[in-house]
Protein backbone atom coordinates (compact mmCIF):
# COMPACT_ATOMS: atom_id res chain seq x y z
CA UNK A 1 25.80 -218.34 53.74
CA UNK A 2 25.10 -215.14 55.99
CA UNK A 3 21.41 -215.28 57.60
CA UNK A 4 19.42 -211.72 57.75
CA UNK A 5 18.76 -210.99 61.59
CA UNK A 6 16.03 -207.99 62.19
CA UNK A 7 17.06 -206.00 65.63
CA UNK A 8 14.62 -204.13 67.06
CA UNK A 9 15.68 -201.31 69.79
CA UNK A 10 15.54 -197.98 71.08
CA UNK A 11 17.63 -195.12 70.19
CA UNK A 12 18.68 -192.66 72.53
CA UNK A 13 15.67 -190.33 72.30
CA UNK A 14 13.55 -192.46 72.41
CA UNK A 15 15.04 -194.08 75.86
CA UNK A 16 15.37 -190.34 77.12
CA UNK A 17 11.75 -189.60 76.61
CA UNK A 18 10.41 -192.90 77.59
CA UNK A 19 12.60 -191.93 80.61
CA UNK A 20 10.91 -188.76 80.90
CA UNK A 21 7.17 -189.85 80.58
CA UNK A 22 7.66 -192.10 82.88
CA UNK A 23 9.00 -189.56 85.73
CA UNK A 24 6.07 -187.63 85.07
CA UNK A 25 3.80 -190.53 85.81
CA UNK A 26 5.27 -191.38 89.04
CA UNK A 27 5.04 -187.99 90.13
CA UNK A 28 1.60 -187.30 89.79
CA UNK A 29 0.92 -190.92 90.85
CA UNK A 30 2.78 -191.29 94.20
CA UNK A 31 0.91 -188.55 95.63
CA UNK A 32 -2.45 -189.73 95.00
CA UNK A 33 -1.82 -193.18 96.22
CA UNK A 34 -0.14 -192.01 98.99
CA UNK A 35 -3.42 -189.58 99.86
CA UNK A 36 -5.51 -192.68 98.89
CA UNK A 37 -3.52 -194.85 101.56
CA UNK A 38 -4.01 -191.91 104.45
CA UNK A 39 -7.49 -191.43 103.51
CA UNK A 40 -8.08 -195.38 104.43
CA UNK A 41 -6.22 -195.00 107.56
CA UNK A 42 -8.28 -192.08 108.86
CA UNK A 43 -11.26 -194.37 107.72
CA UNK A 44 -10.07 -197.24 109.88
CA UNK A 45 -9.23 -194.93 112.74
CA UNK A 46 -12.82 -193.44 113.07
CA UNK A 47 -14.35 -196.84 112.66
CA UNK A 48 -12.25 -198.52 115.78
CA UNK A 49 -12.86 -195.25 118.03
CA UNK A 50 -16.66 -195.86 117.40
CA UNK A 51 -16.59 -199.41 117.76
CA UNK A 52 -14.34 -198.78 120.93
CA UNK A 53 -16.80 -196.31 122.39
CA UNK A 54 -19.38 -198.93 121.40
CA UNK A 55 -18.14 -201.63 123.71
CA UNK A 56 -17.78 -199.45 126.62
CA UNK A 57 -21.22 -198.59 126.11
CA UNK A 58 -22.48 -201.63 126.25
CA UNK A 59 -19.68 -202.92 128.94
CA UNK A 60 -21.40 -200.36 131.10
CA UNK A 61 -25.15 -201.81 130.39
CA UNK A 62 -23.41 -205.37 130.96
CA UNK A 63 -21.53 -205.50 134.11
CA UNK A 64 -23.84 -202.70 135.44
CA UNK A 65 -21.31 -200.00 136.81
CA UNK A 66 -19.72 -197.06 135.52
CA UNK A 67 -17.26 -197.56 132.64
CA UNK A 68 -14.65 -194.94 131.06
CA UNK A 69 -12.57 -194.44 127.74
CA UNK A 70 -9.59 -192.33 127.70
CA UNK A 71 -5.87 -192.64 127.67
CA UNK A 72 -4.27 -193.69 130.74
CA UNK A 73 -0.79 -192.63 132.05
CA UNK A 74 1.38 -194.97 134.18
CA UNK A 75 -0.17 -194.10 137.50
CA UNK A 76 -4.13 -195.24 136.25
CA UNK A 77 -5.80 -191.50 135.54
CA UNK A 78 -7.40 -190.95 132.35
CA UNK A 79 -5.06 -187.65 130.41
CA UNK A 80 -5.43 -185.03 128.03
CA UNK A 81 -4.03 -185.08 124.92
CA UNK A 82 -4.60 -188.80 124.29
CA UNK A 83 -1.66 -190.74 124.08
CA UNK A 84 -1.13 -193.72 121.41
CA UNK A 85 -3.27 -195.89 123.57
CA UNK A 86 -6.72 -195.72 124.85
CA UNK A 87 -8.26 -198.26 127.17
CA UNK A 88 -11.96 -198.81 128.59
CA UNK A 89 -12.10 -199.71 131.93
CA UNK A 90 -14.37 -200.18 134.68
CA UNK A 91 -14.95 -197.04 136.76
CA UNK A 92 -16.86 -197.70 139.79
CA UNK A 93 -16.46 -194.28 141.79
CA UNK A 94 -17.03 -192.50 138.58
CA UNK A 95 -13.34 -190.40 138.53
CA UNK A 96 -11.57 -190.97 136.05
CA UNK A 97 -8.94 -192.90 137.46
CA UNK A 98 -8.03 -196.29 137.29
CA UNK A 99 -7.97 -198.12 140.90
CA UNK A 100 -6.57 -201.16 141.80
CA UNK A 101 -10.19 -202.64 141.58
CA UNK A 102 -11.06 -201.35 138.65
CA UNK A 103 -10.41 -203.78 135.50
CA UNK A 104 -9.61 -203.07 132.21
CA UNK A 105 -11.94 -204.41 129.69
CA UNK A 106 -10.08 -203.37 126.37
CA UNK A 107 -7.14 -201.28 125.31
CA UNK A 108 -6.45 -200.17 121.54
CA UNK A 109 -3.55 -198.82 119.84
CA UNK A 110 -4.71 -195.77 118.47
CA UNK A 111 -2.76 -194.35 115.17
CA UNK A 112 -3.97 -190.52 115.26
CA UNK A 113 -2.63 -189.95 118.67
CA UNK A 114 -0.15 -187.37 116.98
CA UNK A 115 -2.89 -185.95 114.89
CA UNK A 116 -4.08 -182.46 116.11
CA UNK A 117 -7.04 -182.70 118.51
CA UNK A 118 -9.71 -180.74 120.15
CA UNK A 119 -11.42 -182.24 122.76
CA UNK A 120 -15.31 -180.75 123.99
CA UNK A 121 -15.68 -183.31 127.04
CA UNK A 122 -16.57 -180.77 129.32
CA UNK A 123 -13.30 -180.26 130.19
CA UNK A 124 -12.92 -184.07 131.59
CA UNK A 125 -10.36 -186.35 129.90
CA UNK A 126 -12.67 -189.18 129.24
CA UNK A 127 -15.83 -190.64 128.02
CA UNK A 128 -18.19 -192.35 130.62
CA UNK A 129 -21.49 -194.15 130.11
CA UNK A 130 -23.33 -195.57 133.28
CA UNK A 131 -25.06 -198.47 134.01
CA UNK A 132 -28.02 -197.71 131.59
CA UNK A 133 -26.14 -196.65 128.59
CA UNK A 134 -26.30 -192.90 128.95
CA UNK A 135 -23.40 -190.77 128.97
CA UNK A 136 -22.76 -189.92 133.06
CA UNK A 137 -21.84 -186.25 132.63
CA UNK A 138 -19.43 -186.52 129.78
CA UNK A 139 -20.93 -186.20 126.64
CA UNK A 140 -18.95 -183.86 123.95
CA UNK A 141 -16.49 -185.12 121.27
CA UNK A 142 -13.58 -185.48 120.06
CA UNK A 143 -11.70 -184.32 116.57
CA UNK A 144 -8.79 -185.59 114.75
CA UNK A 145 -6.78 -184.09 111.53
CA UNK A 146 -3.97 -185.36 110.23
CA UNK A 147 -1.06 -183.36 110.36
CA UNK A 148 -0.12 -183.30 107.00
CA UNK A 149 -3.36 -183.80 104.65
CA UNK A 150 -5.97 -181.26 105.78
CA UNK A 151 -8.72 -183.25 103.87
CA UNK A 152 -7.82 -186.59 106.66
CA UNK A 153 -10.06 -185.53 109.68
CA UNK A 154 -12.97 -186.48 111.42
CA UNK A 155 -14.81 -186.34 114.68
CA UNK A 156 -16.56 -188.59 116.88
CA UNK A 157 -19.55 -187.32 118.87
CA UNK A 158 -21.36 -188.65 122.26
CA UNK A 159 -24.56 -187.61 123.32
CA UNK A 160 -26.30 -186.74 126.54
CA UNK A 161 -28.44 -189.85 125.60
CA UNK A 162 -24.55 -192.16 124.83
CA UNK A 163 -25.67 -192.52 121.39
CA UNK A 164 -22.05 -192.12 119.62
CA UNK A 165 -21.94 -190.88 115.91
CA UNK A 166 -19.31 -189.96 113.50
CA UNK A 167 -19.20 -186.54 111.81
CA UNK A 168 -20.51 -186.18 108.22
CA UNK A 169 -19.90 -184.40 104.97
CA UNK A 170 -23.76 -182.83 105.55
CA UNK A 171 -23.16 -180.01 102.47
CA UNK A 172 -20.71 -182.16 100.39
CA UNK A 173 -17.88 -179.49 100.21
CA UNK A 174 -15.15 -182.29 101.09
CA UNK A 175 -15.01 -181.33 104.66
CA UNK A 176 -16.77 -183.31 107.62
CA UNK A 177 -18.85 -181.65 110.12
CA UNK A 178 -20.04 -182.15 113.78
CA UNK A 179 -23.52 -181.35 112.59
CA UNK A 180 -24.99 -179.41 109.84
CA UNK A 181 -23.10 -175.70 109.29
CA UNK A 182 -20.44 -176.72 111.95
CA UNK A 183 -17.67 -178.35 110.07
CA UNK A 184 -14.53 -180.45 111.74
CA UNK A 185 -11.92 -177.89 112.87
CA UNK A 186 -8.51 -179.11 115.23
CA UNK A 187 -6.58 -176.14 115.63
CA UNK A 188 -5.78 -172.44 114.37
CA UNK A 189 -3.39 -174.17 111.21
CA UNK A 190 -7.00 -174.43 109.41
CA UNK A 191 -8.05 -171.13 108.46
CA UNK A 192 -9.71 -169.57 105.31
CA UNK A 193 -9.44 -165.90 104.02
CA UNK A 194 -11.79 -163.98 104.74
CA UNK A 195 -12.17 -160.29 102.35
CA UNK A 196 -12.65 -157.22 104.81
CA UNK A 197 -14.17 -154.08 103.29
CA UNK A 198 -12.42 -150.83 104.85
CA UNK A 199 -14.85 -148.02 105.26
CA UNK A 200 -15.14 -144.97 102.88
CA UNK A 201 -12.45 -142.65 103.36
CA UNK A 202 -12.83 -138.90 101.76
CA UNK A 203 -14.75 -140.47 98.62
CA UNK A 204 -11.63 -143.02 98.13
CA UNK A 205 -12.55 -146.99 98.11
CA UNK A 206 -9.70 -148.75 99.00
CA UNK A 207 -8.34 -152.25 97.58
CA UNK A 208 -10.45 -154.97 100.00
CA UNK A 209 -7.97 -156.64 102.47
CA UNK A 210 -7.12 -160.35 102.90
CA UNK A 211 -6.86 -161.38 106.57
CA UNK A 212 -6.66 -164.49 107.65
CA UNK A 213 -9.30 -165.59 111.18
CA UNK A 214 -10.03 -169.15 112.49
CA UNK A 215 -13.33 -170.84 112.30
CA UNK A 216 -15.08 -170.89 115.28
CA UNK A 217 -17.58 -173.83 116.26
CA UNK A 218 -20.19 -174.07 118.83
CA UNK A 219 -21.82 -177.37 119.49
């Protein structure tokens, strides 16, 4: 006696577009999670350069003396651009440059070292708070965007007073800002288009040209 067997399948078709939806999802998914991932990354890298300007802060209230944050070269003085490490360290002649008796009190690998920066540190490589907290000299900040997602940046501002703050999306257009009307820019890559009217010329009203110029921030 032959038993009835039900098989259940796909035909070709049906494999092909199965195939096919499922492309599509990956394609518009990859990107986003890949964004999502980046986004988190620039979120952890603002948070540990606050919290690192944050101890040196309070290192410099603590062992009462001058301490600095930059990024050191071989020979002990504090360079511009950062490199992918940046150490506080106790600066007792106030230069910039780590002596012999000068200890280092933390060092952290920093990820956004080849991000694009712009540095307003009154044209010093470093960060320095003295022994009461406040910055000594070197207020400023310093801004990061990510080389490849222009939405990934951020900046991290010291005061006159130390106080150290991170920039914020004040108007909610997606794009952080030092304070209110001065948004994050890193370099000229970041522009917008700006419309230019041409004057009148005998009665005729020419087409409006699309130039491109860089923003330009003042803090």
């Amino acid at each position: 006696m032959e038993l009835e067997t039900n098989q259940v399948g796909l035909t070709l078709v049906e494999l092909v577009v199965a195939m096919a939806v499922m492309t599509i999802l990956l394609t518009i998914a990859i990107p986003s999670a890949s964004h999502l991932l980046e986004g988190t990354r620039t979120d952890s890298a603002r948070n540990d350069l606050i919290s690192l300007m944050g101890f040196a802060r309070s290192s410099a209230i603590e062992h009462k003396t001058l301490v600095s944050l930059c990024s050191l070269t071989p020979e002990g003085a504090c360079e511009l651009p950062w490199g992918d490490s940046l150490a506080v360290f106790i600066d007792r002649d106030g230069d910039g440059v780590r002596d012999e008796q000068d200890r280092v009190l933390r060092v952290l690998q920093f990820e956004p070292a080849n991000w694009a920066h712009n540095y307003r540190t009154a044209s010093r490589s470093y960060f320095q708070w003295n022994t009461i907290g406040v910055s000594n000299g070197a207020p400023g900040s310093v801004s990061f965007c990510h080389p490849d997602i222009r939405e990934n940046r951020f900046a991290v501002i010291v005061s006159f007073a130390g106080r150290i703050r991170a920039s914020r999306d004040y108007n909610k257009d997606g794009v952080p800002e030092r304070s209110p009307g001065t948004p994050v820019i890193c370099d000229a890559r970041y522009q917008q288009p700006v419309t230019v009217e041409p004057p009148l010329v005998a009665d005729l009203t020419p087409a409006p040209v699309s130039v491109r110029v860089p923003h330009l921030s003042f803090v």
